[in-house]
PDB file of N, CA and C in Angstrom:
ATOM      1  N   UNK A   1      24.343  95.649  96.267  1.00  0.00           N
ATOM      2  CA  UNK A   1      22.921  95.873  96.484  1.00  0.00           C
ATOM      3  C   UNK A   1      22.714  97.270  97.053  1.00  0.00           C
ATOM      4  N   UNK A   2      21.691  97.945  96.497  1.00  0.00           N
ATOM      5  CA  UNK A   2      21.408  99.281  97.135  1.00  0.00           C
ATOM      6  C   UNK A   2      20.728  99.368  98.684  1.00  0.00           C
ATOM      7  N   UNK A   3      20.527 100.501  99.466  1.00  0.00           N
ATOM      8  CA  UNK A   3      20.175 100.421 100.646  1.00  0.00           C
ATOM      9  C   UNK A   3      18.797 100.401 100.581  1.00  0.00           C
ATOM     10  N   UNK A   4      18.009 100.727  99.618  1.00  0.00           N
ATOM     11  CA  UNK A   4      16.688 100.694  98.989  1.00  0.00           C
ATOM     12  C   UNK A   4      16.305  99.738  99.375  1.00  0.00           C
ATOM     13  N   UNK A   5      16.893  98.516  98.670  1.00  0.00           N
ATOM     14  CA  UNK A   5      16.515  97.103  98.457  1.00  0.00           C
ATOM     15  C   UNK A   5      16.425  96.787 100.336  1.00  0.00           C
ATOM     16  N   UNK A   6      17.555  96.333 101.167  1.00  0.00           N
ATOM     17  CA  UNK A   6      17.685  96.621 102.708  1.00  0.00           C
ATOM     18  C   UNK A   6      16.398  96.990 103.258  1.00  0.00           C
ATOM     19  N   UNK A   7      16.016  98.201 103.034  1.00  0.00           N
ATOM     20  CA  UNK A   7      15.490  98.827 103.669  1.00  0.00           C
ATOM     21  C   UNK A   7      13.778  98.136 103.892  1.00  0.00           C
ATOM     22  N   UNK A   8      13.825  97.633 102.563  1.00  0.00           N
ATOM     23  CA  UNK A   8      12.176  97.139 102.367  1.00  0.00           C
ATOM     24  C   UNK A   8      11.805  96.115 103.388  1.00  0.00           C
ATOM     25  N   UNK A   9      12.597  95.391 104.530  1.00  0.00           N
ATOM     26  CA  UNK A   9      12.381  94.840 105.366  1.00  0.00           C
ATOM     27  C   UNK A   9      11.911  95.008 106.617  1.00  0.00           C
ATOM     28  N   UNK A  10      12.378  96.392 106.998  1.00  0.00           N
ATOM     29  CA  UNK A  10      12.304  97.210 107.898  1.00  0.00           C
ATOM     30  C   UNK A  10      10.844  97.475 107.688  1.00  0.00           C
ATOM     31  N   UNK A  11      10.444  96.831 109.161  1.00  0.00           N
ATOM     32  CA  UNK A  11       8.893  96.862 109.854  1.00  0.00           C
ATOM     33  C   UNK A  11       7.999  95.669 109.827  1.00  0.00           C
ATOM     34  N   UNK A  12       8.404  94.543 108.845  1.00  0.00           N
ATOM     35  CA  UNK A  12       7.924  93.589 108.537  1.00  0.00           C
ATOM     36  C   UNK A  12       7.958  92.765 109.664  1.00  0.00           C
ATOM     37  N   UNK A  13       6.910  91.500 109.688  1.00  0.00           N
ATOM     38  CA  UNK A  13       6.900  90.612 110.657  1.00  0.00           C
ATOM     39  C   UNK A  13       7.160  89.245 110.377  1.00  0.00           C
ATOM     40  N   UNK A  14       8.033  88.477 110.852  1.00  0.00           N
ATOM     41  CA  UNK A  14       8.240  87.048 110.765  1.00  0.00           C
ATOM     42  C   UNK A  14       7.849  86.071 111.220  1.00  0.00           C
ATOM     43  N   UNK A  15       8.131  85.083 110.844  1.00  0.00           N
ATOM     44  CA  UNK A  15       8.174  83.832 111.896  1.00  0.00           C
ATOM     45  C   UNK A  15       9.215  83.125 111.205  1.00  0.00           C
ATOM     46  N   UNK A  16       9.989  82.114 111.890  1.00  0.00           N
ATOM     47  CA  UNK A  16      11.153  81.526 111.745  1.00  0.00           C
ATOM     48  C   UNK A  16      11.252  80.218 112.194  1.00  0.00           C
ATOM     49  N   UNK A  17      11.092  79.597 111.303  1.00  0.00           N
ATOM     50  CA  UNK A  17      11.254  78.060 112.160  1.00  0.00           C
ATOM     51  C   UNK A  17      12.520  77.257 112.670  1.00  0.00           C
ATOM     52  N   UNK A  18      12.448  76.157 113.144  1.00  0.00           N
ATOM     53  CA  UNK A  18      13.233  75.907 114.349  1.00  0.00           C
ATOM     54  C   UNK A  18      13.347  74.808 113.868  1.00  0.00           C
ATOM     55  N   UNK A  19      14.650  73.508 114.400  1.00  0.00           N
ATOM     56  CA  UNK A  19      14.864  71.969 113.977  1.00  0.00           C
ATOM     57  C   UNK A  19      13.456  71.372 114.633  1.00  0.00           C
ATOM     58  N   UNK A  20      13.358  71.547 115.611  1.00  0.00           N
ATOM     59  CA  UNK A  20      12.877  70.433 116.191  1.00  0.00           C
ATOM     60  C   UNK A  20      11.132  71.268 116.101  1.00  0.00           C
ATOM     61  N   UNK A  21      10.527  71.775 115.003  1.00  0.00           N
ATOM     62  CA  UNK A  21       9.505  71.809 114.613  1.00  0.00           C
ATOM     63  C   UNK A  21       8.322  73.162 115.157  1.00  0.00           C
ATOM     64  N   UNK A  22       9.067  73.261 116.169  1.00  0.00           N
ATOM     65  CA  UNK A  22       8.603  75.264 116.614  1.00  0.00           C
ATOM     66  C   UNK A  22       8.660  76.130 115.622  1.00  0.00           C
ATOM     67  N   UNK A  23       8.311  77.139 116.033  1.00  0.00           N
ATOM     68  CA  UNK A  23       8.450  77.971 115.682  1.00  0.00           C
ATOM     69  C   UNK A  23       8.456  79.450 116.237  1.00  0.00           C
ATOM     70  N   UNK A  24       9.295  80.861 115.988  1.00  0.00           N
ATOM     71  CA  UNK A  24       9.152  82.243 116.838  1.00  0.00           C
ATOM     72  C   UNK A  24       8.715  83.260 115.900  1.00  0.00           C
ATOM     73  N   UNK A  25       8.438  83.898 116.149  1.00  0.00           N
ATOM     74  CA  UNK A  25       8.013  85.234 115.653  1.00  0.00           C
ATOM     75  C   UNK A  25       8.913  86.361 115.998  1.00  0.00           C
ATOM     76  N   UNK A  26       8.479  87.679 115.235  1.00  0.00           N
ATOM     77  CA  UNK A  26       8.569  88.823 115.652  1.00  0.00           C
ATOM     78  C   UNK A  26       8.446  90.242 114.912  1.00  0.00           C
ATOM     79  N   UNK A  27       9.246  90.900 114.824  1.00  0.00           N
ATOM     80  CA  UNK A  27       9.310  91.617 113.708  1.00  0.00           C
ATOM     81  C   UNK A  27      10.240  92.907 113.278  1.00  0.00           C
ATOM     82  N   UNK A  28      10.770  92.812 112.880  1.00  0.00           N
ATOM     83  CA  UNK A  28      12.053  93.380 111.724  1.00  0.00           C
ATOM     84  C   UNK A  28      12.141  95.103 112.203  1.00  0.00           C
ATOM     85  N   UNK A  29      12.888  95.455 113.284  1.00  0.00           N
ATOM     86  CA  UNK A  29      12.455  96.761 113.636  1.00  0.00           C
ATOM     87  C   UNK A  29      13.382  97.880 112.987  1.00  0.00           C
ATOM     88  N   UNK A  30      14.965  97.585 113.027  1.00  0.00           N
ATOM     89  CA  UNK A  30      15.799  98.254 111.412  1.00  0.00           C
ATOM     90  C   UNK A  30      16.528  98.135 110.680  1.00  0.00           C
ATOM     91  N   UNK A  31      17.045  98.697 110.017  1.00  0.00           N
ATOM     92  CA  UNK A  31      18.366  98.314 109.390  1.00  0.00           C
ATOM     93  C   UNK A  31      19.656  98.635 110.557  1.00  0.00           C
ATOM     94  N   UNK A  32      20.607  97.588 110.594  1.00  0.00           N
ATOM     95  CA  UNK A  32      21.687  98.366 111.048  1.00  0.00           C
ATOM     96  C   UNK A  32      22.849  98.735 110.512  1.00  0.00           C
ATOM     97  N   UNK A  33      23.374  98.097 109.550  1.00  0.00           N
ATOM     98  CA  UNK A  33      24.269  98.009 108.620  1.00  0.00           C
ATOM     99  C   UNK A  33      24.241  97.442 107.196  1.00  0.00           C
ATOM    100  N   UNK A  34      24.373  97.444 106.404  1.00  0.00           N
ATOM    101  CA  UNK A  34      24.357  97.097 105.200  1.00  0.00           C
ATOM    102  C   UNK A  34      23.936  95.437 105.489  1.00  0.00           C
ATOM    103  N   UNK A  35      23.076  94.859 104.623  1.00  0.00           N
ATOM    104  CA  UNK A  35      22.782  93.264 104.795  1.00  0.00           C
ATOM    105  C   UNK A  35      22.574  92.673 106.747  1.00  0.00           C
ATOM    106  N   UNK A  36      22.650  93.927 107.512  1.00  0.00           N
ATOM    107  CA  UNK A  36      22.416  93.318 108.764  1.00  0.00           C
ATOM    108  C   UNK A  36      21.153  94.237 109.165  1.00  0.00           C
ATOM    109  N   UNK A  37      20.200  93.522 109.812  1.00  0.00           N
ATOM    110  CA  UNK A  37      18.824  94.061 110.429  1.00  0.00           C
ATOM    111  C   UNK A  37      19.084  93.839 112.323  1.00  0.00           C
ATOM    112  N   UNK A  38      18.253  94.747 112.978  1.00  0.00           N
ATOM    113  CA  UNK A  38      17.790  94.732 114.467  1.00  0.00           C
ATOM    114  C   UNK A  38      16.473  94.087 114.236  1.00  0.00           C
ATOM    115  N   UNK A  39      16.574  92.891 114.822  1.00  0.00           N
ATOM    116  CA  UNK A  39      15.101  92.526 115.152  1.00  0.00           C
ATOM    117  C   UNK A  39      14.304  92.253 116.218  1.00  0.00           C
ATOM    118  N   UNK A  40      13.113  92.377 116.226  1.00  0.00           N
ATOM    119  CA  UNK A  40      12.799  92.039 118.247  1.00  0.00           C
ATOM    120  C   UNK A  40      12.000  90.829 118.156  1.00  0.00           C
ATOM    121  N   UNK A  41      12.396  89.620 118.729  1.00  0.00           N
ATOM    122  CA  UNK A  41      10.942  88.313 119.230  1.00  0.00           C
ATOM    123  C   UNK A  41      10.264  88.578 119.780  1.00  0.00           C
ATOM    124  N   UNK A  42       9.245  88.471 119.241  1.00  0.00           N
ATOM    125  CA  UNK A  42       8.432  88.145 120.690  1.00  0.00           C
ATOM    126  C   UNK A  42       7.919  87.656 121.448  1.00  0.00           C
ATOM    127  N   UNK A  43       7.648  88.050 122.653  1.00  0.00           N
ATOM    128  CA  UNK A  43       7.196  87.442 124.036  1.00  0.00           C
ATOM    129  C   UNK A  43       8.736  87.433 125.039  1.00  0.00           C
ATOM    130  N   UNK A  44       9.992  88.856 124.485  1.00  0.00           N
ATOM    131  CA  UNK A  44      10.943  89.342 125.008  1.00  0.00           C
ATOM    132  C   UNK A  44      10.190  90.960 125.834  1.00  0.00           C
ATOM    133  N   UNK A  45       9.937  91.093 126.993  1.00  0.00           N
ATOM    134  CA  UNK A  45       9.624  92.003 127.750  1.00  0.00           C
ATOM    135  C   UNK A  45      10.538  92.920 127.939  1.00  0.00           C
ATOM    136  N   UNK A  46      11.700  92.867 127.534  1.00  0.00           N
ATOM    137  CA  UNK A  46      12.535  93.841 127.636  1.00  0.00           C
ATOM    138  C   UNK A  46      12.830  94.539 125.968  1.00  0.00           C
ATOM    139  N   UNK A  47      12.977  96.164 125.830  1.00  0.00           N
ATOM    140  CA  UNK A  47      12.928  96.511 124.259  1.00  0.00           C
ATOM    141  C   UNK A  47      14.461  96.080 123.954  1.00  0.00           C
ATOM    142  N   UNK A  48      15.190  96.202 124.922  1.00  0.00           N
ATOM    143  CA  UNK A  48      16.564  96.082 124.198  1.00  0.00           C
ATOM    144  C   UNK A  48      17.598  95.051 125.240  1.00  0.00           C
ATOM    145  N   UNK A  49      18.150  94.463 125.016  1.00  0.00           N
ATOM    146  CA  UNK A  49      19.224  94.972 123.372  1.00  0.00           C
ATOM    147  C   UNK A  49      18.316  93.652 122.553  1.00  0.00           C
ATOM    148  N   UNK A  50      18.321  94.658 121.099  1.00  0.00           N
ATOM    149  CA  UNK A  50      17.470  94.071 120.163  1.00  0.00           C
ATOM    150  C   UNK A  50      18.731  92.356 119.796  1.00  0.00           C
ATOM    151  N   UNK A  51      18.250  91.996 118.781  1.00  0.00           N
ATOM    152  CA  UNK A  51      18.965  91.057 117.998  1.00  0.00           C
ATOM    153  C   UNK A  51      19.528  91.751 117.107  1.00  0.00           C
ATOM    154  N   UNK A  52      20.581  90.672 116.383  1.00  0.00           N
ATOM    155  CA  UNK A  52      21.291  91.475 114.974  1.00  0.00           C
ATOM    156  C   UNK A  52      21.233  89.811 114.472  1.00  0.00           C
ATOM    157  N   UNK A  53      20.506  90.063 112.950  1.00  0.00           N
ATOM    158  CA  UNK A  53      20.388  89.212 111.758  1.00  0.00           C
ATOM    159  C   UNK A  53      20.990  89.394 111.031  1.00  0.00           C
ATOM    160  N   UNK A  54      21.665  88.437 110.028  1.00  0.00           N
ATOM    161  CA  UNK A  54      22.011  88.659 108.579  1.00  0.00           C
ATOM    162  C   UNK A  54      20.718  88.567 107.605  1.00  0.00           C
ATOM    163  N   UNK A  55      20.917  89.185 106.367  1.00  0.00           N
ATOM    164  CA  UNK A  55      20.199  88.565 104.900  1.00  0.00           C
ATOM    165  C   UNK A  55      20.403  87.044 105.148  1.00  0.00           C
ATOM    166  N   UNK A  56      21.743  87.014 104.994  1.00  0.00           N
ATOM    167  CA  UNK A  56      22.310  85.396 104.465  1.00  0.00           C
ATOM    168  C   UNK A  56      21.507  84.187 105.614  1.00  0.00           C
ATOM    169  N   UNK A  57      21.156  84.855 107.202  1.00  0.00           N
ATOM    170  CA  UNK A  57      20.430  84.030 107.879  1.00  0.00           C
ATOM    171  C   UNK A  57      19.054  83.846 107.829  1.00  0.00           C
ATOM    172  N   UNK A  58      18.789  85.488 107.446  1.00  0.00           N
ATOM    173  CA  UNK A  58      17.297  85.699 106.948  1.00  0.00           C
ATOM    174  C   UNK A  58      16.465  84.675 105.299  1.00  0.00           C
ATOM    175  N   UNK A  59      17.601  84.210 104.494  1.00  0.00           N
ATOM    176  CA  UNK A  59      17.390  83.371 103.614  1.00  0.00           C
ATOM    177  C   UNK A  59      17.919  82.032 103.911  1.00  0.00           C
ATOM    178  N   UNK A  60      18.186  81.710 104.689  1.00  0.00           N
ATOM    179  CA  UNK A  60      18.736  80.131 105.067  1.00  0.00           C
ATOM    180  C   UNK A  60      17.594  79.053 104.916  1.00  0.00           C
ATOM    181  N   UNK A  61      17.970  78.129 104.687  1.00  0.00           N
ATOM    182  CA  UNK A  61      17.039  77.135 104.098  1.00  0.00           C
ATOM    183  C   UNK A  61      16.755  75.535 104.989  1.00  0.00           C
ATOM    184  N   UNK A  62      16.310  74.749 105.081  1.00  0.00           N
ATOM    185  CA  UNK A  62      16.614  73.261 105.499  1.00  0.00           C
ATOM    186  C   UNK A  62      17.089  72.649 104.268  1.00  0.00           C
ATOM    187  N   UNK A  63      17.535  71.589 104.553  1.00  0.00           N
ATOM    188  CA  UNK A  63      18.042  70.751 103.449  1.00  0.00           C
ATOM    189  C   UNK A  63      17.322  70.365 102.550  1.00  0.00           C
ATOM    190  N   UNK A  64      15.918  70.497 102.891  1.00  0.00           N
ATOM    191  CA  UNK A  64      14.930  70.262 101.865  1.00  0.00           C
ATOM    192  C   UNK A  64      15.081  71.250 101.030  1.00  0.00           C
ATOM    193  N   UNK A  65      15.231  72.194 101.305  1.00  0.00           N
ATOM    194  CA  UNK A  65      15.291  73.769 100.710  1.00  0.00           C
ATOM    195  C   UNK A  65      13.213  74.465 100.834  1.00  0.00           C
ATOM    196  N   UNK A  66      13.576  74.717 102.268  1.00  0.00           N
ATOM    197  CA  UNK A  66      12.477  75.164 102.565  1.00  0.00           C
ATOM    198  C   UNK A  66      13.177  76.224 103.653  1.00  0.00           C
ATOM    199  N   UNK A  67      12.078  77.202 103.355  1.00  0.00           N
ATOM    200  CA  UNK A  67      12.290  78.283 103.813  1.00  0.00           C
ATOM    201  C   UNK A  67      12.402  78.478 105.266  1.00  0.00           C
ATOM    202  N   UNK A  68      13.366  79.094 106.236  1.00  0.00           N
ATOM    203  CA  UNK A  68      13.576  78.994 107.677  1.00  0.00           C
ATOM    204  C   UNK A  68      12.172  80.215 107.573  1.00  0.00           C
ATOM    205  N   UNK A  69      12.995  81.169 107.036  1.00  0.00           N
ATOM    206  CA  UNK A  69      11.853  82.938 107.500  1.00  0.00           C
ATOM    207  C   UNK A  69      10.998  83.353 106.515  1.00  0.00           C
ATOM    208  N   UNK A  70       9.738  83.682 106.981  1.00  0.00           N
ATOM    209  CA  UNK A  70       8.601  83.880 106.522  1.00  0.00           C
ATOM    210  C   UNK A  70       8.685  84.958 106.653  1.00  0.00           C
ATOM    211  N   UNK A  71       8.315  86.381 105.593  1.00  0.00           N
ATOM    212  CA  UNK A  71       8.025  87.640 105.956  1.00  0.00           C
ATOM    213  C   UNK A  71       6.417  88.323 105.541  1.00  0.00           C
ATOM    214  N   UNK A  72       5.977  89.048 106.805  1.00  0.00           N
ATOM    215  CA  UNK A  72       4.536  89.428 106.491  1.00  0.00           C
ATOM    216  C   UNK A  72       4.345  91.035 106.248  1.00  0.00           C
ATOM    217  N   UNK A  73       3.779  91.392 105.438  1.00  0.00           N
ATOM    218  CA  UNK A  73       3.122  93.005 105.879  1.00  0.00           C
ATOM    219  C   UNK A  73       2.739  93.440 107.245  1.00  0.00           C
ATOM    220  N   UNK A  74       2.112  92.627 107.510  1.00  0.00           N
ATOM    221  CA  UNK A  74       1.136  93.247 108.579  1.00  0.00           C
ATOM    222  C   UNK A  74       1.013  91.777 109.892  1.00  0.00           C
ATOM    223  N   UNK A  75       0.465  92.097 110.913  1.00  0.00           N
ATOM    224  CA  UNK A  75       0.723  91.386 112.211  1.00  0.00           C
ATOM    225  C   UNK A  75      -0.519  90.854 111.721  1.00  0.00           C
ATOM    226  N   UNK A  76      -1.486  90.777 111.238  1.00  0.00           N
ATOM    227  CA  UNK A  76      -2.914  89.970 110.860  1.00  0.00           C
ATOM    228  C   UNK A  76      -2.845  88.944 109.892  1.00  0.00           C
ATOM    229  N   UNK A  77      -1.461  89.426 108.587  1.00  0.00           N
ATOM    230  CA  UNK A  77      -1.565  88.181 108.238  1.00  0.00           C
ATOM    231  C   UNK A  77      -0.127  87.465 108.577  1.00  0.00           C
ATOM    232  N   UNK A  78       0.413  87.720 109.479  1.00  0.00           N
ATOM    233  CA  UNK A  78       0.969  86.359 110.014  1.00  0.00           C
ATOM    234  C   UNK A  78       0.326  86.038 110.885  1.00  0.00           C
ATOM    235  N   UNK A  79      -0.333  86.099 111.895  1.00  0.00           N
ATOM    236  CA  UNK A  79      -1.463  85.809 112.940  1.00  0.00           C
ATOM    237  C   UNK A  79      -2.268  84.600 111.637  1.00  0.00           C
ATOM    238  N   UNK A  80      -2.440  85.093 110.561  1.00  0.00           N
ATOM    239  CA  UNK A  80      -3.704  84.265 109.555  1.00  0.00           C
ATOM    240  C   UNK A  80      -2.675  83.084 109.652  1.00  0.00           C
ATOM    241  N   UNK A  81      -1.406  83.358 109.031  1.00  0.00           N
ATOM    242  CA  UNK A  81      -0.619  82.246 108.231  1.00  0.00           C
ATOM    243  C   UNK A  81      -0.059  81.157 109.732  1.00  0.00           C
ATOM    244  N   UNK A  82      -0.486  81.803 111.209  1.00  0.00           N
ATOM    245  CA  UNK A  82      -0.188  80.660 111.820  1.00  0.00           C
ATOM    246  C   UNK A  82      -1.453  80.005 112.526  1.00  0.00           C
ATOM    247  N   UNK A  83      -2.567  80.557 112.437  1.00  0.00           N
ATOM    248  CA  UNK A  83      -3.535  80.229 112.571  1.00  0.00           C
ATOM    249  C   UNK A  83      -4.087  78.772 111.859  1.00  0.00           C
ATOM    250  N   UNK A  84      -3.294  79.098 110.418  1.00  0.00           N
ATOM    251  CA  UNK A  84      -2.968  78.044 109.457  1.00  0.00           C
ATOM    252  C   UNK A  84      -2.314  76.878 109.480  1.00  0.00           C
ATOM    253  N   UNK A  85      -1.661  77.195 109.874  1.00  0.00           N
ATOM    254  CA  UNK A  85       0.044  76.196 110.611  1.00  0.00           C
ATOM    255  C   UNK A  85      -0.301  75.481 111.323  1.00  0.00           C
ATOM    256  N   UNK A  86      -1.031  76.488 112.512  1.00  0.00           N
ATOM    257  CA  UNK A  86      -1.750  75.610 113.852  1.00  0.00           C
ATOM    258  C   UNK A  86      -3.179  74.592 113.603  1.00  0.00           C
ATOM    259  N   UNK A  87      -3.468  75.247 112.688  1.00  0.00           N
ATOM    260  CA  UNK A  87      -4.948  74.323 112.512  1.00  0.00           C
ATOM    261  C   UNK A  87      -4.568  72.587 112.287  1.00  0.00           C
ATOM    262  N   UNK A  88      -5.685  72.016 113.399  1.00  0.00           N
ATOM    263  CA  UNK A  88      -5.436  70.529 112.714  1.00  0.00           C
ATOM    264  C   UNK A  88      -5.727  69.916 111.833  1.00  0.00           C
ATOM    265  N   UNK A  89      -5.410  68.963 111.130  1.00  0.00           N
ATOM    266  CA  UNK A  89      -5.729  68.565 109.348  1.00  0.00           C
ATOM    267  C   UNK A  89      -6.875  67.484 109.622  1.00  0.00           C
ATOM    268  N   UNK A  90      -7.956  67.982 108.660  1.00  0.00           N
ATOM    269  CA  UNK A  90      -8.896  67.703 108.490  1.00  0.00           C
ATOM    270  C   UNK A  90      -9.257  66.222 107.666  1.00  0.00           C
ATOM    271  N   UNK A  91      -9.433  65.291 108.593  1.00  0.00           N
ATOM    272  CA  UNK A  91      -9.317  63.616 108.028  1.00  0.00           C
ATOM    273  C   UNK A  91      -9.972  63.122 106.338  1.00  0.00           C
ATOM    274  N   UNK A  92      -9.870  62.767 105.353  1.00  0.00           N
ATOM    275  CA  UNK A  92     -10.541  62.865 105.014  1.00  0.00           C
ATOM    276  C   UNK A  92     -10.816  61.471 104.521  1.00  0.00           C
ATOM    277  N   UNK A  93     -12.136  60.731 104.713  1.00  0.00           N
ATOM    278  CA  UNK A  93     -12.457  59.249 103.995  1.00  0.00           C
ATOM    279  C   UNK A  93     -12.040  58.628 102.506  1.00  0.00           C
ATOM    280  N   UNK A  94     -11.571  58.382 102.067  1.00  0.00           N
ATOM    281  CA  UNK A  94     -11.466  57.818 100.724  1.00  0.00           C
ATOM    282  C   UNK A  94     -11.856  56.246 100.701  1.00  0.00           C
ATOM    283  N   UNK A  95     -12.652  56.130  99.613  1.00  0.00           N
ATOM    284  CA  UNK A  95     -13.102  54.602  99.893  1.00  0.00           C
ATOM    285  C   UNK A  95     -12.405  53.784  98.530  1.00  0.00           C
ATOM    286  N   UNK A  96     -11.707  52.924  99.181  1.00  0.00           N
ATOM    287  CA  UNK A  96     -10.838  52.071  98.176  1.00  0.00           C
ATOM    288  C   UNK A  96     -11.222  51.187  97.460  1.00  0.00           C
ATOM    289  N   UNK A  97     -12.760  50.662  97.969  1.00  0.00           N
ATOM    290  CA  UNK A  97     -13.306  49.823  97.179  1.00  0.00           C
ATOM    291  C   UNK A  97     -14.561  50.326  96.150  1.00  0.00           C
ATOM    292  N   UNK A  98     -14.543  49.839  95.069  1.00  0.00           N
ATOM    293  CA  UNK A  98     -15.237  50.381  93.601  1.00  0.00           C
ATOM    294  C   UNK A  98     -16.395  50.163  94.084  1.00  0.00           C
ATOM    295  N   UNK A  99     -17.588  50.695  94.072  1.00  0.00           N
ATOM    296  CA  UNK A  99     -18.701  50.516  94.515  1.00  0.00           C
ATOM    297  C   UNK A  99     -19.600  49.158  93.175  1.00  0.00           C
ATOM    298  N   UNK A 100     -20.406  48.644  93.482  1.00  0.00           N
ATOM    299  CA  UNK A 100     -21.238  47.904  92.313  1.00  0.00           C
ATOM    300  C   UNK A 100     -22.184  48.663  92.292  1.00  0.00           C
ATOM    301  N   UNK A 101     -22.529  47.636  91.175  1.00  0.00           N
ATOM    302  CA  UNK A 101     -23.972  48.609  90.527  1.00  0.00           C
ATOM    303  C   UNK A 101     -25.048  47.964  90.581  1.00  0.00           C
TER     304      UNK A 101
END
């Protein structure tokens, strides 16, 4: 893989989910080595020492084969996409019985 490809990650923002149904954020601050990124969480008050990710962790899956990491452009639309997440589901009536006429 070229460093091109790598590189397109660098600045992006995540979120990453967790077993037991959490979830963290943050966002993708560089490359450090070939297939490995520095990344920072947040709500870590200190800048360093960053994290070190793989690709191979950055694509890891649940057994369902659902995606652990989410990647965003911009801090507004992952803010949207958990705004989403967080919202509660909206009940909705269905009536089981056939109405007469």
């Amino acid at each position: 893989m070229s460093s091109k490809i790598f590189e397109t990650l660098t600045g992006m923002y995540f979120t990453v989910d967790a077993a037991d149904g959490s979830y963290s954020t943050g966002q993708v601050i560089r490359l450090a080595a070939e297939g490995l990124y520095f990344v920072r969480f947040d709500g870590n008050e200190v800048t360093l020492p960053l994290e070190l990710v793989t690709v191979g962790e950055m694509l890891d899956t649940t057994g369902e084969e659902y995606k652990l990491w989410r990647f965003f452009d911009t801090i507004e639309e992952r803010d949207t996409w958990i705004e989403w997440l967080d919202a509660p589901s909206k009940p909705r009536v269905i009536s089981l019985v056939k109405p007469t006429k």
